[in-house]
Protein backbone atom coordinates (compact mmCIF):
# COMPACT_ATOMS: atom_id res chain seq x y z
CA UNK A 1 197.24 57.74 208.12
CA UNK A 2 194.03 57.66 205.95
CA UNK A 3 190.51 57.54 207.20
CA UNK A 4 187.72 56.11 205.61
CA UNK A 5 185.39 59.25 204.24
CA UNK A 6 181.72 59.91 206.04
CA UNK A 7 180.11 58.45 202.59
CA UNK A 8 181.55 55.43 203.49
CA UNK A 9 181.18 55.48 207.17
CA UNK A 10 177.59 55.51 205.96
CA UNK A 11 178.03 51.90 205.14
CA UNK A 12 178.00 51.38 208.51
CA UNK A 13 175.51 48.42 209.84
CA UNK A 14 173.84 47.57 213.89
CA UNK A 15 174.28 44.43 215.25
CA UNK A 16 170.69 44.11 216.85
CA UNK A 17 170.49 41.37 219.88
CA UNK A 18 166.92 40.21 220.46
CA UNK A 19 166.76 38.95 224.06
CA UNK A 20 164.23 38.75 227.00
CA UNK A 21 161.19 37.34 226.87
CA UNK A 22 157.69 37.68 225.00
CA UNK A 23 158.95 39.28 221.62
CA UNK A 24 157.53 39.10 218.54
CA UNK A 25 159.38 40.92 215.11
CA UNK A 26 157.81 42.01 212.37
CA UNK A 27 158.05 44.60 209.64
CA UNK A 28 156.32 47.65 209.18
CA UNK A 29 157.31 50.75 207.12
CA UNK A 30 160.47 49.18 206.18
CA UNK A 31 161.84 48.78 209.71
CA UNK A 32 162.45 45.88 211.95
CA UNK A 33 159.97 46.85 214.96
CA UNK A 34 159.69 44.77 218.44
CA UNK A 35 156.50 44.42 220.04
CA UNK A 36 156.12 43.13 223.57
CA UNK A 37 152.43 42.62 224.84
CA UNK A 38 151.18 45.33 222.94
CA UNK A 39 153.61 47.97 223.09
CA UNK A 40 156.14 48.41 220.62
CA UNK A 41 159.59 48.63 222.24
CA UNK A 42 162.15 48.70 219.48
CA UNK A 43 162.48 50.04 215.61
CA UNK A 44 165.35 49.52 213.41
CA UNK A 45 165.07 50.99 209.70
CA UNK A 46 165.95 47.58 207.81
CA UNK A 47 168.80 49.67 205.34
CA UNK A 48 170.76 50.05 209.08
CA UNK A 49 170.46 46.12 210.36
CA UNK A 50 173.78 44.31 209.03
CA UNK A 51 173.58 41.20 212.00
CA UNK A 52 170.24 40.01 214.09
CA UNK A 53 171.12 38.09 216.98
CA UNK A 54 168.18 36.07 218.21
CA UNK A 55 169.02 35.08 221.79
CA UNK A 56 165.31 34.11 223.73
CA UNK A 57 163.47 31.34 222.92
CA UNK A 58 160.16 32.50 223.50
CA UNK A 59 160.59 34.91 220.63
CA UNK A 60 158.18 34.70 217.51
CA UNK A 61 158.37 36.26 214.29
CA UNK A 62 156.73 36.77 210.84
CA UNK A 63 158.26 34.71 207.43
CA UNK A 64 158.10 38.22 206.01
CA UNK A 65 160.15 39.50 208.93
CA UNK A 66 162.94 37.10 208.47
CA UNK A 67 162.56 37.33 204.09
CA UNK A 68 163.01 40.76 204.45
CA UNK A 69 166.04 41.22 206.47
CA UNK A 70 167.94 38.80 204.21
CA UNK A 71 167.14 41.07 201.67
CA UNK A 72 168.19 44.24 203.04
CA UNK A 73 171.63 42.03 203.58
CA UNK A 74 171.32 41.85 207.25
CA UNK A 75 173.05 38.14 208.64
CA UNK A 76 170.46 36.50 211.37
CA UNK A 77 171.66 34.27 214.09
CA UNK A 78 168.99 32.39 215.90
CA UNK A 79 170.68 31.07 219.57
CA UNK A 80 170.01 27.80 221.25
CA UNK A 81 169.71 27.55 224.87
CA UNK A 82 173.90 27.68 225.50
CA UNK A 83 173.82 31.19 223.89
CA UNK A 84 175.90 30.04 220.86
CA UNK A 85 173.97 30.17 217.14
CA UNK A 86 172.27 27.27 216.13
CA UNK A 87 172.25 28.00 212.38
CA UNK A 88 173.03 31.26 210.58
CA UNK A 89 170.80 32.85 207.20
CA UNK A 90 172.95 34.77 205.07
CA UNK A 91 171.75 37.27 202.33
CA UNK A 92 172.48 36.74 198.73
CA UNK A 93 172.99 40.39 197.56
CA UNK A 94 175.46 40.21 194.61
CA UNK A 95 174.26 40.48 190.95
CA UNK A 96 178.16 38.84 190.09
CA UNK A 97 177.80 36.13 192.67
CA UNK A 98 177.83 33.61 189.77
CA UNK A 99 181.15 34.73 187.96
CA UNK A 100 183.06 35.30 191.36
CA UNK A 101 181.89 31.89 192.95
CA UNK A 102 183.54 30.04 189.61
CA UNK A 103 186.47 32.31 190.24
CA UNK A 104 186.84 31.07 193.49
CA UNK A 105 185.91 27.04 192.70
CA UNK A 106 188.77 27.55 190.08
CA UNK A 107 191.33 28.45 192.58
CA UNK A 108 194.27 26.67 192.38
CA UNK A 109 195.90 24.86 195.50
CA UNK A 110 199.02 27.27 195.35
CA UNK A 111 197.29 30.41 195.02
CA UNK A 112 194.90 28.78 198.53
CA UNK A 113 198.30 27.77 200.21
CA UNK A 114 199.71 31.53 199.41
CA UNK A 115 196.53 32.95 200.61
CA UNK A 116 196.87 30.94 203.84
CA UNK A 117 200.21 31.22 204.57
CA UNK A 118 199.13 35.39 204.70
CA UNK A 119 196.43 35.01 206.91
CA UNK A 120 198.49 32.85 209.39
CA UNK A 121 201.33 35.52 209.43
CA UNK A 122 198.78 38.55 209.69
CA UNK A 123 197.26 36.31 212.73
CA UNK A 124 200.15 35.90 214.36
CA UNK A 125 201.82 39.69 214.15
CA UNK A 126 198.73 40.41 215.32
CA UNK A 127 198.60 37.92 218.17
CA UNK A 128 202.50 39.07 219.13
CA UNK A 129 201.08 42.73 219.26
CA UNK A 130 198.08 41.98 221.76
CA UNK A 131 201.50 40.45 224.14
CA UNK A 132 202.67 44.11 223.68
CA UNK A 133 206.47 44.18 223.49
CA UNK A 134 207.44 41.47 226.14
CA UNK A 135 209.65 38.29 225.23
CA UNK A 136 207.16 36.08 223.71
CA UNK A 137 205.71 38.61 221.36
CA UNK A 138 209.27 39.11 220.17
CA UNK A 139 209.02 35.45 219.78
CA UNK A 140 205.72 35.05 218.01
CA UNK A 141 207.08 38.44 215.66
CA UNK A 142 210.00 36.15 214.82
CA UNK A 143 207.88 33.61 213.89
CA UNK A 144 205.89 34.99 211.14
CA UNK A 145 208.97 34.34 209.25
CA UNK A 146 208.85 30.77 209.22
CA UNK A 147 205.08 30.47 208.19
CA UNK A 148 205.46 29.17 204.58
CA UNK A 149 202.76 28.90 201.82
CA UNK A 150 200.29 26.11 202.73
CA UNK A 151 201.74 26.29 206.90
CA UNK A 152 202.96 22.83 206.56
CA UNK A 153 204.83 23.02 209.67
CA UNK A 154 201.82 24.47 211.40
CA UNK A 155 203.65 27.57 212.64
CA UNK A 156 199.77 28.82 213.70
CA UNK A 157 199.67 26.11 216.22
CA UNK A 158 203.02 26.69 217.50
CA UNK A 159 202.47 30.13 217.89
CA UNK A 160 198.82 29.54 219.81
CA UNK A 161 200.48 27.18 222.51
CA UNK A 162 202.64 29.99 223.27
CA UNK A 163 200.17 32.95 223.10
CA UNK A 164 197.34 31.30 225.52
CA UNK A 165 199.92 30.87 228.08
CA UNK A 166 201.23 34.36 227.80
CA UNK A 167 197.59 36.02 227.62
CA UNK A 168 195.57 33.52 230.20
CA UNK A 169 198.72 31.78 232.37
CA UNK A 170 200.00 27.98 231.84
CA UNK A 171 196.30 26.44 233.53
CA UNK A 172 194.48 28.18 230.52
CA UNK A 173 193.18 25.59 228.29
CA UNK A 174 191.55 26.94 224.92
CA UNK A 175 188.47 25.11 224.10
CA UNK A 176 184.73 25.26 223.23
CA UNK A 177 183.71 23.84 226.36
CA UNK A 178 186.47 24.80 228.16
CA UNK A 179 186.76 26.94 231.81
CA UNK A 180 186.88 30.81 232.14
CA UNK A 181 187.04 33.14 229.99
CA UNK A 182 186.18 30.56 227.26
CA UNK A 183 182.86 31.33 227.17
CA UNK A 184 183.58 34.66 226.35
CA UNK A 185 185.85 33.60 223.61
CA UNK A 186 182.88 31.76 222.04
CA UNK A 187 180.55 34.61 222.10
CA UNK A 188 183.29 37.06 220.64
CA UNK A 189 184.39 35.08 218.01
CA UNK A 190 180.67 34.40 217.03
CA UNK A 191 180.12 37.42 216.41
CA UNK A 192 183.05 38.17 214.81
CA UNK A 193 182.59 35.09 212.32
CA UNK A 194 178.73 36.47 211.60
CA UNK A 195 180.32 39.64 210.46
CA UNK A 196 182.77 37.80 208.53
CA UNK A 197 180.29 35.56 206.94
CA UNK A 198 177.93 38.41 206.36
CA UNK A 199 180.48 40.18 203.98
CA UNK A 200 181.63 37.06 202.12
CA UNK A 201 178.35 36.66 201.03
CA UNK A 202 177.68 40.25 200.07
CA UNK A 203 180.70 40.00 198.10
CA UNK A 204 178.80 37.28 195.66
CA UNK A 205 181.43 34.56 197.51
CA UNK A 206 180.44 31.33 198.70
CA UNK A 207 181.20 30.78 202.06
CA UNK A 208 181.70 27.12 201.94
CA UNK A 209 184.72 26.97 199.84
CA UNK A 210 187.17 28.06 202.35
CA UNK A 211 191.32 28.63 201.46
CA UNK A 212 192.30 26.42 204.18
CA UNK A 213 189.45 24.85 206.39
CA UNK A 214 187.32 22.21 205.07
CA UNK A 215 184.57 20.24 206.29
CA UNK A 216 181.51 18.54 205.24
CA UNK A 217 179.58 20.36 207.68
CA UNK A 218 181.31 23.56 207.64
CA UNK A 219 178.97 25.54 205.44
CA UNK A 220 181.47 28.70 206.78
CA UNK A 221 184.82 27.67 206.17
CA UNK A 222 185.79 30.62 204.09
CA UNK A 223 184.49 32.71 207.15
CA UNK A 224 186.63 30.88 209.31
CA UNK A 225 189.34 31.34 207.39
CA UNK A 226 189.14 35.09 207.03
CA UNK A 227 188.17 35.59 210.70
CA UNK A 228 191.45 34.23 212.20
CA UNK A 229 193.78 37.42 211.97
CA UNK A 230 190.44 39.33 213.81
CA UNK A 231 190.60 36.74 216.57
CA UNK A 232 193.36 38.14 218.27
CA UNK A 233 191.49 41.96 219.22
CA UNK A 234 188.47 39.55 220.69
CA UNK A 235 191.41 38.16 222.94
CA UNK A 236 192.10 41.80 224.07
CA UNK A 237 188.23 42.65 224.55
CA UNK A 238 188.06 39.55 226.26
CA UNK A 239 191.41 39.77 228.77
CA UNK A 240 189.78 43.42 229.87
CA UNK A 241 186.81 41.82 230.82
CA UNK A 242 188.25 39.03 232.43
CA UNK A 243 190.75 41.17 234.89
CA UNK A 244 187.69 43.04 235.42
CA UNK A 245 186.13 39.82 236.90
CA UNK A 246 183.70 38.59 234.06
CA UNK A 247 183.25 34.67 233.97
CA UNK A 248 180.80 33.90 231.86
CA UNK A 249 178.67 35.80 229.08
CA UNK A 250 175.79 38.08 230.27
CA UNK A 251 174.29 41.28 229.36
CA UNK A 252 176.99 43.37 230.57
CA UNK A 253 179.31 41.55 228.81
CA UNK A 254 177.59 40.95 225.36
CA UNK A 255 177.60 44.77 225.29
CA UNK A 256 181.27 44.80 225.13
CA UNK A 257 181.69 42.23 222.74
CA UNK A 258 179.23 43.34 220.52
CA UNK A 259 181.49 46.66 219.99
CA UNK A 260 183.98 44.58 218.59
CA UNK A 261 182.25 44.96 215.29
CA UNK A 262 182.70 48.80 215.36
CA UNK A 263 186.25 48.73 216.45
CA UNK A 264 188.75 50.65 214.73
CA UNK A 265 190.88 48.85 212.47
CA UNK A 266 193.74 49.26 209.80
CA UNK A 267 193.68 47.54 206.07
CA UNK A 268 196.16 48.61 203.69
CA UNK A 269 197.23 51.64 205.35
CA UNK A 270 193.54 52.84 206.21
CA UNK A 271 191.79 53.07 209.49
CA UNK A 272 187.81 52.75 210.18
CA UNK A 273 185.20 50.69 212.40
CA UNK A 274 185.40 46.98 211.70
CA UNK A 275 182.38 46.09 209.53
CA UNK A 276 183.61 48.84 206.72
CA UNK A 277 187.13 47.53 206.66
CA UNK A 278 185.88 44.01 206.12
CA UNK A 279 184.72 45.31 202.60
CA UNK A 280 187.63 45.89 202.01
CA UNK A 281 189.06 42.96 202.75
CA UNK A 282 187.12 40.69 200.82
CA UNK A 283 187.26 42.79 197.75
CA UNK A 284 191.11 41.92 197.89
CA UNK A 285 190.02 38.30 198.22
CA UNK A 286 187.93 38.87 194.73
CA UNK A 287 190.77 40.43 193.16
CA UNK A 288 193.02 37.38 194.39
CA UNK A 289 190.41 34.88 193.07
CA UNK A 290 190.17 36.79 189.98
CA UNK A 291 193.85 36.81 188.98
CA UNK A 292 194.12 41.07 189.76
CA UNK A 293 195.94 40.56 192.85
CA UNK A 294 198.69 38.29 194.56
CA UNK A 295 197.81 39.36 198.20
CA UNK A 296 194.79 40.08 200.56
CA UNK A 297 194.09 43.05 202.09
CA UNK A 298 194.89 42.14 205.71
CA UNK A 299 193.28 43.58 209.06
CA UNK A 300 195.73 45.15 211.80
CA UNK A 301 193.79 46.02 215.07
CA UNK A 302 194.09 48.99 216.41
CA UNK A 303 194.56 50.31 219.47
């Protein structure tokens, strides 16, 4: 099995979550620095910050502050009141963002439906392995079979209806709003999404011209697209927590869900921490877009 080297282990971003109350961000020697009253209680160098989470609402910042983490390519997610982002700024880092967005506007609908039709099988092996080795992974793992380009059928759905009730029991309803441990299924698969989004956008992608979902006002369908095979290794984070008693999402538990984005996973036969692999999964996507490849680069969690 090959590792990703230290050099790129270096690439290597924090996921910085801004909460309690009275802080004010601003820049100084090219960090991120906290001050609270007048002591200053936090310092990230701004090369290190890849995602700002802004959860308080008495916090204040400077326009520089906010200009100059988009352009050290951090992604910034100011909260509302429910915890969940009410907006998301992305950085535009790529000098061949114009070439690869017409790439990807000139996509045709097969290549899309191929491209989908991969993600949904890669989601669902992955779901099956989260059930372990029981009879409705072996279900779900014959499944991925029947997913054909485009998912007419909606296998994906199919699949889902069987997976909740394995993972959660036959009361479990998934839904934004929805009872325990949906909460912490939002917050999870925000963050997972702001990683997402962060490295579509590095890539010189745009993220509103998904492969599958589409919107009007979906500005990050291509993120949601690409996040679905990660969803499943929130669902493990999440079960953990939830046999461990967690309800809803507090400090405790946005620790553990904020490791999610340095868990270990596998793409193309390679293992390292999440935010490096996703590199390397949207640099398939170019080469897809581009007519180089016929296949993404697919993430496999691992264990």
């Amino acid at each position: 099995m090959t590792l990703w080297g230290e050099s790129t282990l270096a690439m290597i971003r924090r996921t910085v979550e801004i909460s309690g109350h009275g802080n004010h961000l601003f820049i100084s020697d090219g960090a991120l620095c906290v001050r609270r009253g007048r002591d200053v209680v936090g310092r990230v160098p701004l090369e290190d910050l890849g995602v700002l989470i802004l959860d308080a609402p008495t916090t204040t910042y400077t326009h520089h502050a906010i200009a100059e983490a988009l352009a050290a390519g951090a992604v910034i997610l100011p909260c509302g009141r429910d915890h969940h982002p009410a907006g998301m700024f992305l950085p535009q880092t790529s000098s061949l963002q114009t070439q690869r967005v017409r790439d990807q506007a000139a996509a045709s609908a097969p290549l899309r439906k191929r491209l989908w039709q991969q993600i949904v099988r890669r989601k669902i092996a992955n779901q099956a392995a989260v059930l372990d080795d029981g009879p409705v992974a072996k279900g779900l793992k014959l499944m991925v079979s029947r997913v054909r380009s485009g998912d007419p059928a909606n296998v994906e759905a199919q699949a889902a209806r069987k997976y909740w009730r394995a993972l959660f029991g036959k009361v479990f309803r998934r839904g934004r709003e929805g009872a325990p441990p949906n909460a912490l299924l939002n917050y999870a698969y925000m963050v997972l999404r702001a990683c997402v989004a962060r490295s579509v956008c590095a890539a010189g992608l745009h993220p509103s011209l998904g492969l599958h979902h589409h919107n009007r006002s979906n500005a990050f369908a291509l993120a949601d697209d690409l996040v679905e095979p990660l969803r499943p290794m929130a669902d493990r984070k999440v079960k953990a927590l939830y046999e461990a008693g967690a309800r809803e999402v507090e400090r405790e538990t946005k620790v553990e869900l904020l490791s999610l984005l340095t868990a270990e996973i596998e793409v193309a036969g390679a293992r390292g921490p999440l935010m490096v692999g996703l590199e390397r999964v949207i640099a398939s996507l170019v080469r897809c877009y581009a007519g180089e490849a016929k296949a993404i680069e697919l993430p496999v969690p691992c264990n």
